[in-house]
PDB file of N, CA and C in Angstrom:
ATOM      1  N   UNK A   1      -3.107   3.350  15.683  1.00  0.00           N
ATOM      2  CA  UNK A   1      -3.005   2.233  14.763  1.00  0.00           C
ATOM      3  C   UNK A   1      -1.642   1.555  14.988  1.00  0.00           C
ATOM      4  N   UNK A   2      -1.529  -0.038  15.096  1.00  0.00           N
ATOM      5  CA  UNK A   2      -0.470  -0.316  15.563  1.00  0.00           C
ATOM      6  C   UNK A   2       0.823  -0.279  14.085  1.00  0.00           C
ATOM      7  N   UNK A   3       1.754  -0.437  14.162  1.00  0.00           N
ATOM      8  CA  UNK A   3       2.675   0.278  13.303  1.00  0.00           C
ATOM      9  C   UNK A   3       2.947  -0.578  12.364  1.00  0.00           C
ATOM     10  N   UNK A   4       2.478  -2.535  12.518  1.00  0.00           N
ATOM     11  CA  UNK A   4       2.049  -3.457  11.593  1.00  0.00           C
ATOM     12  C   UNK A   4       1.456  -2.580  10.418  1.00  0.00           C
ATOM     13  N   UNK A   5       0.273  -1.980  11.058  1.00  0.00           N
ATOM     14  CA  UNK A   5      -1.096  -1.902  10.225  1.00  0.00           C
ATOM     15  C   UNK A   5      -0.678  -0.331   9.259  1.00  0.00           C
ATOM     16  N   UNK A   6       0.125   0.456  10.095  1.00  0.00           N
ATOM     17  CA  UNK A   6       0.546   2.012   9.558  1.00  0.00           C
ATOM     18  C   UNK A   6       1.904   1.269   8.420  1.00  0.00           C
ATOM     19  N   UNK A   7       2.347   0.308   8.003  1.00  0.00           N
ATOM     20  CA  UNK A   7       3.054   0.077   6.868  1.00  0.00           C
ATOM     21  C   UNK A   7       2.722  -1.215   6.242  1.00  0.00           C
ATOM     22  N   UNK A   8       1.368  -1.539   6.710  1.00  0.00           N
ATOM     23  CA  UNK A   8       0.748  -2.030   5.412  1.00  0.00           C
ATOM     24  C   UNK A   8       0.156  -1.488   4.058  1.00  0.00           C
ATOM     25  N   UNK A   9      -0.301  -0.033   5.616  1.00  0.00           N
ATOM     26  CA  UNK A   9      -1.482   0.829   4.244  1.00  0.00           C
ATOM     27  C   UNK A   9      -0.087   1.782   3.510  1.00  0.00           C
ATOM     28  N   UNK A  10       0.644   1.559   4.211  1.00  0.00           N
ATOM     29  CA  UNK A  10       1.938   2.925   3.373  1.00  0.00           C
ATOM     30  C   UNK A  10       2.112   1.940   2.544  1.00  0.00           C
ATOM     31  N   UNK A  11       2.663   0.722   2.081  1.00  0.00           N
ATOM     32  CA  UNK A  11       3.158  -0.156   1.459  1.00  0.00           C
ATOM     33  C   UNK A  11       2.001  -0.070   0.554  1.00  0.00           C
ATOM     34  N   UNK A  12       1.235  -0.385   0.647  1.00  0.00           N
ATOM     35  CA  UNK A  12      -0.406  -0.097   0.068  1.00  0.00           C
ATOM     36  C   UNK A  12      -0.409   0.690  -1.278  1.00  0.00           C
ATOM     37  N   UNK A  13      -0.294   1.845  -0.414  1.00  0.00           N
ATOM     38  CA  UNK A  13      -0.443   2.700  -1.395  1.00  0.00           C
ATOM     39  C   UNK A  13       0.578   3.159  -2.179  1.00  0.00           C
ATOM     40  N   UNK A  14       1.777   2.961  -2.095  1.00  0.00           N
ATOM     41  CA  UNK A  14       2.929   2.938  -2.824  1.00  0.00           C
ATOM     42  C   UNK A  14       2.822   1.494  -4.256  1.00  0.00           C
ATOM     43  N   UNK A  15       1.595   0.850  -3.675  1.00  0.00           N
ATOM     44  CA  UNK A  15       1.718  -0.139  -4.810  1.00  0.00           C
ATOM     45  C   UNK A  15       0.467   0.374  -5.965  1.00  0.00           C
ATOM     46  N   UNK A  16      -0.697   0.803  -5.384  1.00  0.00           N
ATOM     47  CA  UNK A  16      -1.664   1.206  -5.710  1.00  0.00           C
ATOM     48  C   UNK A  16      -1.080   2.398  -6.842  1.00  0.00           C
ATOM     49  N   UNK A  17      -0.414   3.552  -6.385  1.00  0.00           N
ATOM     50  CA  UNK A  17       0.303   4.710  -6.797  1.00  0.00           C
ATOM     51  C   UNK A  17       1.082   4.069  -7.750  1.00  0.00           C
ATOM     52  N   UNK A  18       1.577   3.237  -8.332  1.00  0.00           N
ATOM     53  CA  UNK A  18       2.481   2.448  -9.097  1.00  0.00           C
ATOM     54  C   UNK A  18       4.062   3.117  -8.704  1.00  0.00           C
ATOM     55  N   UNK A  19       4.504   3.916  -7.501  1.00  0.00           N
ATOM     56  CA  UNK A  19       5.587   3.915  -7.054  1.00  0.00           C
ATOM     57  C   UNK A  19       6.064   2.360  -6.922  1.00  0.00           C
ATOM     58  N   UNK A  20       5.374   1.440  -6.174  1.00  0.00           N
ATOM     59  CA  UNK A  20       6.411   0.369  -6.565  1.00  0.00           C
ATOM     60  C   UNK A  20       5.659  -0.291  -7.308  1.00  0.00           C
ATOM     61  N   UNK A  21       6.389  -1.057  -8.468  1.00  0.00           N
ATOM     62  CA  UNK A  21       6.267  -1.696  -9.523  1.00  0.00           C
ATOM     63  C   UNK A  21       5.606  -2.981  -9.890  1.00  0.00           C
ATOM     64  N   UNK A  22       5.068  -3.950 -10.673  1.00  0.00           N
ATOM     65  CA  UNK A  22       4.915  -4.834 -10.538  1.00  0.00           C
ATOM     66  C   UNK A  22       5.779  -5.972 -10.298  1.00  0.00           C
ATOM     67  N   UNK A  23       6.212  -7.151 -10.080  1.00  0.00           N
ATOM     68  CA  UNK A  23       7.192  -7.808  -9.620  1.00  0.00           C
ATOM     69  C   UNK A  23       8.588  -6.931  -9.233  1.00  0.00           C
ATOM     70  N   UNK A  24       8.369  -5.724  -8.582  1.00  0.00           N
ATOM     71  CA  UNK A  24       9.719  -5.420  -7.849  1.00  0.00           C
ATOM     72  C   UNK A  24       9.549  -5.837  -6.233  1.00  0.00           C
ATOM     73  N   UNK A  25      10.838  -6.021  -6.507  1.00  0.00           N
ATOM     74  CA  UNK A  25      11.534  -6.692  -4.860  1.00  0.00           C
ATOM     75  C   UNK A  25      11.233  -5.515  -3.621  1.00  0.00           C
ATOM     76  N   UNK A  26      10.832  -6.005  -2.907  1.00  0.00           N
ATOM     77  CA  UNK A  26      10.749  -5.119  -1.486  1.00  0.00           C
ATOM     78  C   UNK A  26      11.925  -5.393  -0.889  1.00  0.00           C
ATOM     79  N   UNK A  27      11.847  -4.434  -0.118  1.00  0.00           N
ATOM     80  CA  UNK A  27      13.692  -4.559   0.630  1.00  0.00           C
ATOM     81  C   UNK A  27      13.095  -5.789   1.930  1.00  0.00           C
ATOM     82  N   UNK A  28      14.644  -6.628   2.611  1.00  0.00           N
ATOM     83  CA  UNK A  28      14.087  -7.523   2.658  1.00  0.00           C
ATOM     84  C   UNK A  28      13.589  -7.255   4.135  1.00  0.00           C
ATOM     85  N   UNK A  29      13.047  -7.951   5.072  1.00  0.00           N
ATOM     86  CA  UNK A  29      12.974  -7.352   6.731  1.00  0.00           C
ATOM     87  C   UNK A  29      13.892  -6.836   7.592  1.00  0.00           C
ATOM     88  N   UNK A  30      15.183  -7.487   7.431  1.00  0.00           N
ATOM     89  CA  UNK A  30      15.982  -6.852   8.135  1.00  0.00           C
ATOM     90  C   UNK A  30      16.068  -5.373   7.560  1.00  0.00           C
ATOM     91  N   UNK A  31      16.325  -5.696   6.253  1.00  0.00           N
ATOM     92  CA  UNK A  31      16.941  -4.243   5.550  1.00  0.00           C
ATOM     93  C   UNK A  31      16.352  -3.010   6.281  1.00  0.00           C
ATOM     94  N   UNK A  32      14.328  -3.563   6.339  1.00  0.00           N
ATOM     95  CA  UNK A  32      13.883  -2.178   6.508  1.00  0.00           C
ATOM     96  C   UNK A  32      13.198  -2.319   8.038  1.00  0.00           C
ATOM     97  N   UNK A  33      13.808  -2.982   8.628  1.00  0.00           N
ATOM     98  CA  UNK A  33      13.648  -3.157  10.257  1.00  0.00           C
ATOM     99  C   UNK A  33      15.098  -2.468  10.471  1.00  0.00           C
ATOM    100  N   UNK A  34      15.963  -2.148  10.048  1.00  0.00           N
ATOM    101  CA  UNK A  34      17.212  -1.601  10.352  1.00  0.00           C
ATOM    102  C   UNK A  34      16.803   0.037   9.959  1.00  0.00           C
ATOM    103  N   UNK A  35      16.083   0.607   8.293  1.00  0.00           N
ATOM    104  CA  UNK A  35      16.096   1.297   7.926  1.00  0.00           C
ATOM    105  C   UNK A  35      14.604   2.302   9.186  1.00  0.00           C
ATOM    106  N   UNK A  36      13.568   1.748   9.300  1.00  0.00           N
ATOM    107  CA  UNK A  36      12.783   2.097  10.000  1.00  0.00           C
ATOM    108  C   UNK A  36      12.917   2.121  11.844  1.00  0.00           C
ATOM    109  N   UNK A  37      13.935   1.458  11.883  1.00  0.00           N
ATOM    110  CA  UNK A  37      14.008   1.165  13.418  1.00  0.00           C
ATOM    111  C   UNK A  37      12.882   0.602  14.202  1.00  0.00           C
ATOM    112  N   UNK A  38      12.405  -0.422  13.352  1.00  0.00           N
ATOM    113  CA  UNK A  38      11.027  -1.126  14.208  1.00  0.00           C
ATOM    114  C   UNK A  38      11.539  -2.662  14.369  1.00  0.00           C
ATOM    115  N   UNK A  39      11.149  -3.351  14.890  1.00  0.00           N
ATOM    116  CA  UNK A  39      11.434  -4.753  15.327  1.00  0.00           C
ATOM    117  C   UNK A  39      11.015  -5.390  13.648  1.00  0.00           C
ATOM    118  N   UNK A  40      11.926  -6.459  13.545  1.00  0.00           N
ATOM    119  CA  UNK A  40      11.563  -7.551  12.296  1.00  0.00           C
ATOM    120  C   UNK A  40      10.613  -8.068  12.420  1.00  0.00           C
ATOM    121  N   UNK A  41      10.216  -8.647  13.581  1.00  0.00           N
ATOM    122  CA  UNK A  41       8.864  -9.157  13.428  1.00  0.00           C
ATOM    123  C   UNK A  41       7.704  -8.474  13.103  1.00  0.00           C
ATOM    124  N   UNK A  42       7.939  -6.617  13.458  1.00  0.00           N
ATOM    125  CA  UNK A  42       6.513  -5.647  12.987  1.00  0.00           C
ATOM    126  C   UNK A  42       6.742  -5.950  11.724  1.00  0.00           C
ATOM    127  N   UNK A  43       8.107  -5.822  10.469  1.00  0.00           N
ATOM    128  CA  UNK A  43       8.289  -6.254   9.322  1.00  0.00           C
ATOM    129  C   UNK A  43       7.458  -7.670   8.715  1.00  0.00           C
ATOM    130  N   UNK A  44       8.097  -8.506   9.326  1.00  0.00           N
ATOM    131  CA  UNK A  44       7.263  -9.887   8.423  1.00  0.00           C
ATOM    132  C   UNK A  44       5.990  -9.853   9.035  1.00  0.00           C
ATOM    133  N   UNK A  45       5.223  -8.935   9.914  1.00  0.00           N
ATOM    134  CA  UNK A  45       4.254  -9.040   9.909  1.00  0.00           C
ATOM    135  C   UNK A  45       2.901  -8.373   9.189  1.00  0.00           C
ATOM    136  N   UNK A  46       3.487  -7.119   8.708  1.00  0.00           N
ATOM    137  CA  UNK A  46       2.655  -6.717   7.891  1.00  0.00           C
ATOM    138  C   UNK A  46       3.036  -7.136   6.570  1.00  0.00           C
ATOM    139  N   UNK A  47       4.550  -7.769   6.280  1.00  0.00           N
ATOM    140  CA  UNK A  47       4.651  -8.618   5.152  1.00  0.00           C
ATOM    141  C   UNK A  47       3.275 -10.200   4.423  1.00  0.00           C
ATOM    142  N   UNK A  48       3.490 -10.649   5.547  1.00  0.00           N
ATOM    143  CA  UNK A  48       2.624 -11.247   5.822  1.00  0.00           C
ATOM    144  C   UNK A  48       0.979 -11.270   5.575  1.00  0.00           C
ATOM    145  N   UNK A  49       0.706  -9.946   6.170  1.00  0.00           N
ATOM    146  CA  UNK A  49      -0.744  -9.262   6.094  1.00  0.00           C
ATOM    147  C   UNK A  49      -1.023  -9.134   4.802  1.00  0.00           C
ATOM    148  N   UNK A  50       0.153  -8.044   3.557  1.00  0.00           N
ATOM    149  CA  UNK A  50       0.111  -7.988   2.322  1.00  0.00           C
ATOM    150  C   UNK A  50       0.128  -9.333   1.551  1.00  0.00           C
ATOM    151  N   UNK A  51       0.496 -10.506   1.655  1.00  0.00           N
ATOM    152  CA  UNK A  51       1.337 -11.302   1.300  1.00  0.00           C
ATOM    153  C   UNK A  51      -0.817 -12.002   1.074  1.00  0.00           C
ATOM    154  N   UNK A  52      -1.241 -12.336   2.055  1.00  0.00           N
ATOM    155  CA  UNK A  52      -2.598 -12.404   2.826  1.00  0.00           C
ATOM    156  C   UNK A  52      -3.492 -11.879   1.524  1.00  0.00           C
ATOM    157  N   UNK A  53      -3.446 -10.378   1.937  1.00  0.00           N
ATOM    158  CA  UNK A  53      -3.816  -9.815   0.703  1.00  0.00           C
ATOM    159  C   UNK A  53      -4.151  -9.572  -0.819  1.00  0.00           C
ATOM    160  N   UNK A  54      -2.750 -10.471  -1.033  1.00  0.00           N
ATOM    161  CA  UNK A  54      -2.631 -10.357  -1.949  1.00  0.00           C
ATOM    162  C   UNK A  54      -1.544  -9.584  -3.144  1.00  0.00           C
ATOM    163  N   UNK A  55      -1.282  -8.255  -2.042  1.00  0.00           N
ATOM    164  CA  UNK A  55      -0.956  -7.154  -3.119  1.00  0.00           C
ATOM    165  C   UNK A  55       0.657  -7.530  -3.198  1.00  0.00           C
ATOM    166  N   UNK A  56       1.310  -8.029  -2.029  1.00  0.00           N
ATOM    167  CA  UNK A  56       2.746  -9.153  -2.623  1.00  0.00           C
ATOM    168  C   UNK A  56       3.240 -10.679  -3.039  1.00  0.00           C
ATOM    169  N   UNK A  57       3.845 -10.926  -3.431  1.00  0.00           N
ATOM    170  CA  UNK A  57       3.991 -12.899  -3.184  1.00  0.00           C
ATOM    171  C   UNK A  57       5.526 -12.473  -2.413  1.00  0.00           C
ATOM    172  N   UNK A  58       6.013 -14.216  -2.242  1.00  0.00           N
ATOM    173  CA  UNK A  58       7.228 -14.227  -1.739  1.00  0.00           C
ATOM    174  C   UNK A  58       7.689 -15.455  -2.474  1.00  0.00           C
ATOM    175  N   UNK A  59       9.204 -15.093  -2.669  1.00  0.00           N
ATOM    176  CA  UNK A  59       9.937 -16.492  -3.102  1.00  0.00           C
ATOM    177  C   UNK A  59      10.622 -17.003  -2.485  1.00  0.00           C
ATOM    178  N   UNK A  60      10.823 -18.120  -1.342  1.00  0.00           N
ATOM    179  CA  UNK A  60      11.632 -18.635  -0.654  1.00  0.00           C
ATOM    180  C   UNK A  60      13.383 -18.376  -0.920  1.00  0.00           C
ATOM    181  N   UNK A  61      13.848 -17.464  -0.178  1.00  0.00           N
ATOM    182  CA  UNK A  61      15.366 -17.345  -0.146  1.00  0.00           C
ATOM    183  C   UNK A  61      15.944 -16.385  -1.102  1.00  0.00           C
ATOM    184  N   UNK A  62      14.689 -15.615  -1.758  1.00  0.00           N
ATOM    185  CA  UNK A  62      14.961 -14.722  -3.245  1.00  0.00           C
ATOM    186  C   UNK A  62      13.999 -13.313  -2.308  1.00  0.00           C
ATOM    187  N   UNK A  63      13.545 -13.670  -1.576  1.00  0.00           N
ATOM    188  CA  UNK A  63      12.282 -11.931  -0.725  1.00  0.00           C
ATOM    189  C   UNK A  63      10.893 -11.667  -1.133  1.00  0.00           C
ATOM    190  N   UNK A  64      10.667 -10.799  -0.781  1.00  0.00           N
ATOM    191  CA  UNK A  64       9.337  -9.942  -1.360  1.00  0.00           C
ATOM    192  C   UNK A  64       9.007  -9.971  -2.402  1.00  0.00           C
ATOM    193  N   UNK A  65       8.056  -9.602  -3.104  1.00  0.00           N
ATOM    194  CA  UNK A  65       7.648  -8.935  -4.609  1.00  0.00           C
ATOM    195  C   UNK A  65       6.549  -8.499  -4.690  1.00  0.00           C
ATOM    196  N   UNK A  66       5.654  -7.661  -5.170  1.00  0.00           N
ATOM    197  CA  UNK A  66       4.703  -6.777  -5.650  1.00  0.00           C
ATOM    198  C   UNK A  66       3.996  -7.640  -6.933  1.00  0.00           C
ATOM    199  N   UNK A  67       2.700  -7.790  -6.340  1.00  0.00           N
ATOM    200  CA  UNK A  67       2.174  -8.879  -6.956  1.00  0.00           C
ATOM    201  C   UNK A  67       1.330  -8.165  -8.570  1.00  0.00           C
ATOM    202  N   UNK A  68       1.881  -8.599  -9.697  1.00  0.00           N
ATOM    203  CA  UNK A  68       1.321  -7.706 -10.733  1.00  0.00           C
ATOM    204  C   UNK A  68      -0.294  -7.704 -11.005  1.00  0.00           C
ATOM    205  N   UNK A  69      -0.723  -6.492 -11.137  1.00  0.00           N
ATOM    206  CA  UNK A  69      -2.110  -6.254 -10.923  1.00  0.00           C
ATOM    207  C   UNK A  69      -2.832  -7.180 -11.442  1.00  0.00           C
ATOM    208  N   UNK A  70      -2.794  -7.790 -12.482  1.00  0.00           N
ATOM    209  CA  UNK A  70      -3.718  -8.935 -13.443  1.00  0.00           C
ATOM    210  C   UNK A  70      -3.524  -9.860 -12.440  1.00  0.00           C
ATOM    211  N   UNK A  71      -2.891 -10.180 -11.824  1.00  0.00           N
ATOM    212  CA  UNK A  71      -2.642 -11.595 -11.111  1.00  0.00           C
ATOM    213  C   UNK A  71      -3.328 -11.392  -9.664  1.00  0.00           C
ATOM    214  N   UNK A  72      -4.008 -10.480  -9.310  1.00  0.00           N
ATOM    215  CA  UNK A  72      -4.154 -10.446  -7.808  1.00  0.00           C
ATOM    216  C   UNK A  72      -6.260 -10.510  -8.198  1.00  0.00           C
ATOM    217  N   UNK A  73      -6.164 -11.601  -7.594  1.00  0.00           N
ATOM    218  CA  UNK A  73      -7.306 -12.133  -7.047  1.00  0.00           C
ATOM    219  C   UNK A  73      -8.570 -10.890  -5.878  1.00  0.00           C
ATOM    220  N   UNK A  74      -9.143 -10.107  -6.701  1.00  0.00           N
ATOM    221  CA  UNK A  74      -9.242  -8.806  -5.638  1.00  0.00           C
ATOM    222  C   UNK A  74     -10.886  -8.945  -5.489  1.00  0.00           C
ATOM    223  N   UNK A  75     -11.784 -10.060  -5.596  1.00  0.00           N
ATOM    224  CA  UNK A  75     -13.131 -10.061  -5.606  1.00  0.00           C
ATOM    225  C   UNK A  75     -13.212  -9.855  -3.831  1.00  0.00           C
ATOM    226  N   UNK A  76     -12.835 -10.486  -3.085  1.00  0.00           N
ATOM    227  CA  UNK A  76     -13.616 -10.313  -2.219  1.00  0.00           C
ATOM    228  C   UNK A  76     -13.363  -9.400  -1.133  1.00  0.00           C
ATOM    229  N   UNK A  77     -11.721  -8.840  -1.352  1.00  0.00           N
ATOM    230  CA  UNK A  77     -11.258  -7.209  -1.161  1.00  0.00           C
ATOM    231  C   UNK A  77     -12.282  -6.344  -1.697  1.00  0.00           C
ATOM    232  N   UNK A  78     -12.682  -6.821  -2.773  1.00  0.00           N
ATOM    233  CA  UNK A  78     -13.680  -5.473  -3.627  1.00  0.00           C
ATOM    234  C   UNK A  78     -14.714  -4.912  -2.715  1.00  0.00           C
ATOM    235  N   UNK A  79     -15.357  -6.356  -2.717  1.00  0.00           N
ATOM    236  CA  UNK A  79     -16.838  -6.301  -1.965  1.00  0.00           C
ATOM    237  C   UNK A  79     -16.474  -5.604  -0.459  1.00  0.00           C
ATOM    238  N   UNK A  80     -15.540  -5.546   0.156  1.00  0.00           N
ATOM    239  CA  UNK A  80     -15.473  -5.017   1.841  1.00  0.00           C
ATOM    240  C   UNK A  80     -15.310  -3.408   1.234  1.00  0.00           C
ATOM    241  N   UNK A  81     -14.386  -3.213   0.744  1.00  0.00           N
ATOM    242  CA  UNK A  81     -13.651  -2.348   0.302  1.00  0.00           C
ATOM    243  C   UNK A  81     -15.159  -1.054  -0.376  1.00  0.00           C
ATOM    244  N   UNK A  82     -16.003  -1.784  -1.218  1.00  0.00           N
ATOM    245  CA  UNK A  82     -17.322  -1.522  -1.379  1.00  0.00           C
ATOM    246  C   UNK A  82     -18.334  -1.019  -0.246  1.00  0.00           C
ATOM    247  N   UNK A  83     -18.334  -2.085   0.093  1.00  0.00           N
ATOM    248  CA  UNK A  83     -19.339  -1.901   1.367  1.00  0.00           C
ATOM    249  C   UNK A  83     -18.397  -0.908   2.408  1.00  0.00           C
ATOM    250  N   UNK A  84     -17.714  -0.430   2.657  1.00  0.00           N
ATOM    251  CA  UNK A  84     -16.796   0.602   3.688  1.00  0.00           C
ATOM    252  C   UNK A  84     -17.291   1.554   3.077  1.00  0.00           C
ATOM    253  N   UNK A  85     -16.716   1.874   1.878  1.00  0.00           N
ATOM    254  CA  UNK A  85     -17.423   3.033   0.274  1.00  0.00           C
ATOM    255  C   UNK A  85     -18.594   3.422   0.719  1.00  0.00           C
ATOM    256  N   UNK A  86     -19.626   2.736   0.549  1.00  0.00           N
ATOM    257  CA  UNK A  86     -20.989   3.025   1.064  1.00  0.00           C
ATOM    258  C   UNK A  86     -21.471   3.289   2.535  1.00  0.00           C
ATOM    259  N   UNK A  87     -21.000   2.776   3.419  1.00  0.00           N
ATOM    260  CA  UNK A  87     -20.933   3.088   4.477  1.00  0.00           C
ATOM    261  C   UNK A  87     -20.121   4.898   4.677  1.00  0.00           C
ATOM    262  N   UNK A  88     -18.987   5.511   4.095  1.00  0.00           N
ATOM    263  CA  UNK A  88     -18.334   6.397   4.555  1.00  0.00           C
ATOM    264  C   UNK A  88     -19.226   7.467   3.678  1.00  0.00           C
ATOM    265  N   UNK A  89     -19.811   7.162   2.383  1.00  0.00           N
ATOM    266  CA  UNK A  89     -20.571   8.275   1.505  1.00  0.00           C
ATOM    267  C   UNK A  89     -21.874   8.301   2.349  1.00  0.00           C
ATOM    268  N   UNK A  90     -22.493   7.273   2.696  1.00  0.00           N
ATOM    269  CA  UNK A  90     -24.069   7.450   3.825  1.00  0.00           C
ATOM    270  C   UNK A  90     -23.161   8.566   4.639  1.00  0.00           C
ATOM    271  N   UNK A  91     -22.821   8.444   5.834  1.00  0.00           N
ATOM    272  CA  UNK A  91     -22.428   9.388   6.810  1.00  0.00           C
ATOM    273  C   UNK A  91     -21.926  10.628   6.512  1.00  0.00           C
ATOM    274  N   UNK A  92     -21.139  10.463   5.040  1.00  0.00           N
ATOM    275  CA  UNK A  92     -20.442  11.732   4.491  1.00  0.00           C
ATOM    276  C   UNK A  92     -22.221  12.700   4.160  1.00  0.00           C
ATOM    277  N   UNK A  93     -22.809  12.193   3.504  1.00  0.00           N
ATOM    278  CA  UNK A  93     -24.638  12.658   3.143  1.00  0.00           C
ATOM    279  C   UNK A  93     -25.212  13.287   4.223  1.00  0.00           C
ATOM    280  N   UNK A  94     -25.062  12.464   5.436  1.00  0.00           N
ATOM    281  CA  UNK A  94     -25.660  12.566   6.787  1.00  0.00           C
ATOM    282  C   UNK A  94     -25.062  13.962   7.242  1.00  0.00           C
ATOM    283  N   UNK A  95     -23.705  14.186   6.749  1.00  0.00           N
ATOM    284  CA  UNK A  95     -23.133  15.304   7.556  1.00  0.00           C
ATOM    285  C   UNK A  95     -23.155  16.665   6.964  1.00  0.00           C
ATOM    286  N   UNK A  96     -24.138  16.178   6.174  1.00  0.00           N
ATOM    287  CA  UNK A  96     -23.918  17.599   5.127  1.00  0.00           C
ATOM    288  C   UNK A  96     -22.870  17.453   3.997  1.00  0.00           C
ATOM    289  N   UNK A  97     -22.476  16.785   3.770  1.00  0.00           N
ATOM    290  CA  UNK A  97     -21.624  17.209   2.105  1.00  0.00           C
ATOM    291  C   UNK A  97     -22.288  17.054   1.256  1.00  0.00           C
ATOM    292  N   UNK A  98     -22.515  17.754   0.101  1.00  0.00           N
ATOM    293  CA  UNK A  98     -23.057  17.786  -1.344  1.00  0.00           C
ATOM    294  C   UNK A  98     -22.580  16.920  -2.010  1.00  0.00           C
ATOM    295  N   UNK A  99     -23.337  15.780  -2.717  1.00  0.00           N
ATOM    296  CA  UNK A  99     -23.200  14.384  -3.678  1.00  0.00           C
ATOM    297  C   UNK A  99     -21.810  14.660  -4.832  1.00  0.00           C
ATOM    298  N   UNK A 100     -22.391  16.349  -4.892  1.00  0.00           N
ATOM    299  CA  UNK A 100     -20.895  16.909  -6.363  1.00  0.00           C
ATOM    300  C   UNK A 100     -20.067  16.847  -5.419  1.00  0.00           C
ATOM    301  N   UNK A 101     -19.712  17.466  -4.265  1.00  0.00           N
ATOM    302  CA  UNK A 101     -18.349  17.006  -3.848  1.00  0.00           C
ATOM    303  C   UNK A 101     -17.637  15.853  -3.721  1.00  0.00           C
ATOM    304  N   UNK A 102     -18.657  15.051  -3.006  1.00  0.00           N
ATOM    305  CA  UNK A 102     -18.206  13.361  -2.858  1.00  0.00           C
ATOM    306  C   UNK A 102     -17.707  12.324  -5.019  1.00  0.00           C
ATOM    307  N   UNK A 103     -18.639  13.228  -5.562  1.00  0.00           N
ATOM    308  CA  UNK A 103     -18.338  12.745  -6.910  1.00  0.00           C
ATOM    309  C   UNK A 103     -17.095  13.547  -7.208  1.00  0.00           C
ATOM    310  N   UNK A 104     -16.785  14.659  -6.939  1.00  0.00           N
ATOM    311  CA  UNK A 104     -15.412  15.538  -7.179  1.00  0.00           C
ATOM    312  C   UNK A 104     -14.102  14.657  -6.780  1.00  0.00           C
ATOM    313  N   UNK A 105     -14.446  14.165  -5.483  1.00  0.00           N
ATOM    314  CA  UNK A 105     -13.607  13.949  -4.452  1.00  0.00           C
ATOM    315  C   UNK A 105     -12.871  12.881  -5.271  1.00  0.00           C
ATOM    316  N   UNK A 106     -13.706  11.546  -5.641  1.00  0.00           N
ATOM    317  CA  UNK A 106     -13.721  10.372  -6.533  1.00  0.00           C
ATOM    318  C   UNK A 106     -12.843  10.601  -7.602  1.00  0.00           C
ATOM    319  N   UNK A 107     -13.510  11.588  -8.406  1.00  0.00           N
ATOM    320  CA  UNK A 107     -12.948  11.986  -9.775  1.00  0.00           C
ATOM    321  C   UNK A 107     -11.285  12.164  -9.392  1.00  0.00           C
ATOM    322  N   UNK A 108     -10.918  13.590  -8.823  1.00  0.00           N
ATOM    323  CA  UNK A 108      -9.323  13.858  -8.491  1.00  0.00           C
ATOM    324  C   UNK A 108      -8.668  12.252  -7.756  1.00  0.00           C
ATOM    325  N   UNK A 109      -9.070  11.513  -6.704  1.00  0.00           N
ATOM    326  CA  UNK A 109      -8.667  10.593  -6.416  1.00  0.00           C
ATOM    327  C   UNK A 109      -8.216   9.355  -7.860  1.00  0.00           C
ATOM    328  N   UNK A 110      -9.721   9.283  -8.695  1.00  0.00           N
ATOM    329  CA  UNK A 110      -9.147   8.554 -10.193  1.00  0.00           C
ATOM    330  C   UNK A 110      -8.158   9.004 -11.242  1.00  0.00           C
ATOM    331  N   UNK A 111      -8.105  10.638 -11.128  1.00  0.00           N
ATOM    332  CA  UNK A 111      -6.884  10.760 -11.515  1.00  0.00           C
ATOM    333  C   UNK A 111      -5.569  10.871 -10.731  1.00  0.00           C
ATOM    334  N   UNK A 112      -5.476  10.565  -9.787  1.00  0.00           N
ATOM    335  CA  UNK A 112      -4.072   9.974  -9.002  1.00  0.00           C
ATOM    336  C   UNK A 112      -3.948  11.529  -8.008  1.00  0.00           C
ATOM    337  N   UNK A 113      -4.638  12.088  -7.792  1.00  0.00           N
ATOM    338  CA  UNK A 113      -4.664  13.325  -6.933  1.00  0.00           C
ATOM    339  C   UNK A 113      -4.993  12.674  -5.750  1.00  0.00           C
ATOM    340  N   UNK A 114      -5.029  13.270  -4.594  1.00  0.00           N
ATOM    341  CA  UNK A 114      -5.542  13.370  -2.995  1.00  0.00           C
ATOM    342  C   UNK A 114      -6.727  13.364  -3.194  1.00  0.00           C
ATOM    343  N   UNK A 115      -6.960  13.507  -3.750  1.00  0.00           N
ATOM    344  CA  UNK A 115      -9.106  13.831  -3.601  1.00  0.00           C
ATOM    345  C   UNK A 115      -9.459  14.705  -2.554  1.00  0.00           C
ATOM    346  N   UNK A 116      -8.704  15.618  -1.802  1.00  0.00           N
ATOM    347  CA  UNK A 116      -9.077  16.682  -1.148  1.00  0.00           C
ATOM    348  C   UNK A 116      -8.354  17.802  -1.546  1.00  0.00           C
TER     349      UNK A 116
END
């Protein structure tokens, strides 16, 4: 996975997890192109991707921010995001797992666990 895409979903889920906050500032590209040792442009590019997304805004000359949950527009994230869901529980069925596990799995994941 190219390393864009490996700190979108980390960024991701640090927002999801409510580790980062609603309107808090992300550090800015350089900061964490210095802190990560990856090129700025892998930075504003998965900035970008989120930004796309949805799950940040940006303020010209002020950085990043973490877009607060009421405000993020997530219908048609839902529906892919859905349809993947159904797609990974068919094959999970196909391979033998029991429906209570896949409902287990769900459950610990809704309460903020790993789900494994």
């Amino acid at each position: 996975m190219p390393v864009y895409e490996q700190l979108t979903e980390k960024i991701k889920e640090l927002i999801v997890h409510n580790v980062l906050k609603s309107d808090e500032q992300l550090p800015s590209v350089r900061e964490l192109a210095l802190e990560l040792t990856v090129n700025p442009n892998t930075i504003q590019k998965a900035y970008r991707e989120l930004e796309r997304q949805g799950y940040i805004y940006s303020i010209p000359g002020k950085g990043s921010f973490v877009t607060p949950k009421e405000k993020i527009d997530n219908s048609r994230r839902r529906e892919e995001l859905m349809e993947q869901l159904k797609k990974v529980i068919a094959e999970l069925l196909y391979l033998g797992v029991p429906a209570e596990e896949i409902r287990e799995t769900v459950e610990k994941t809704r309460k903020g666990g790993k789900g494994t």
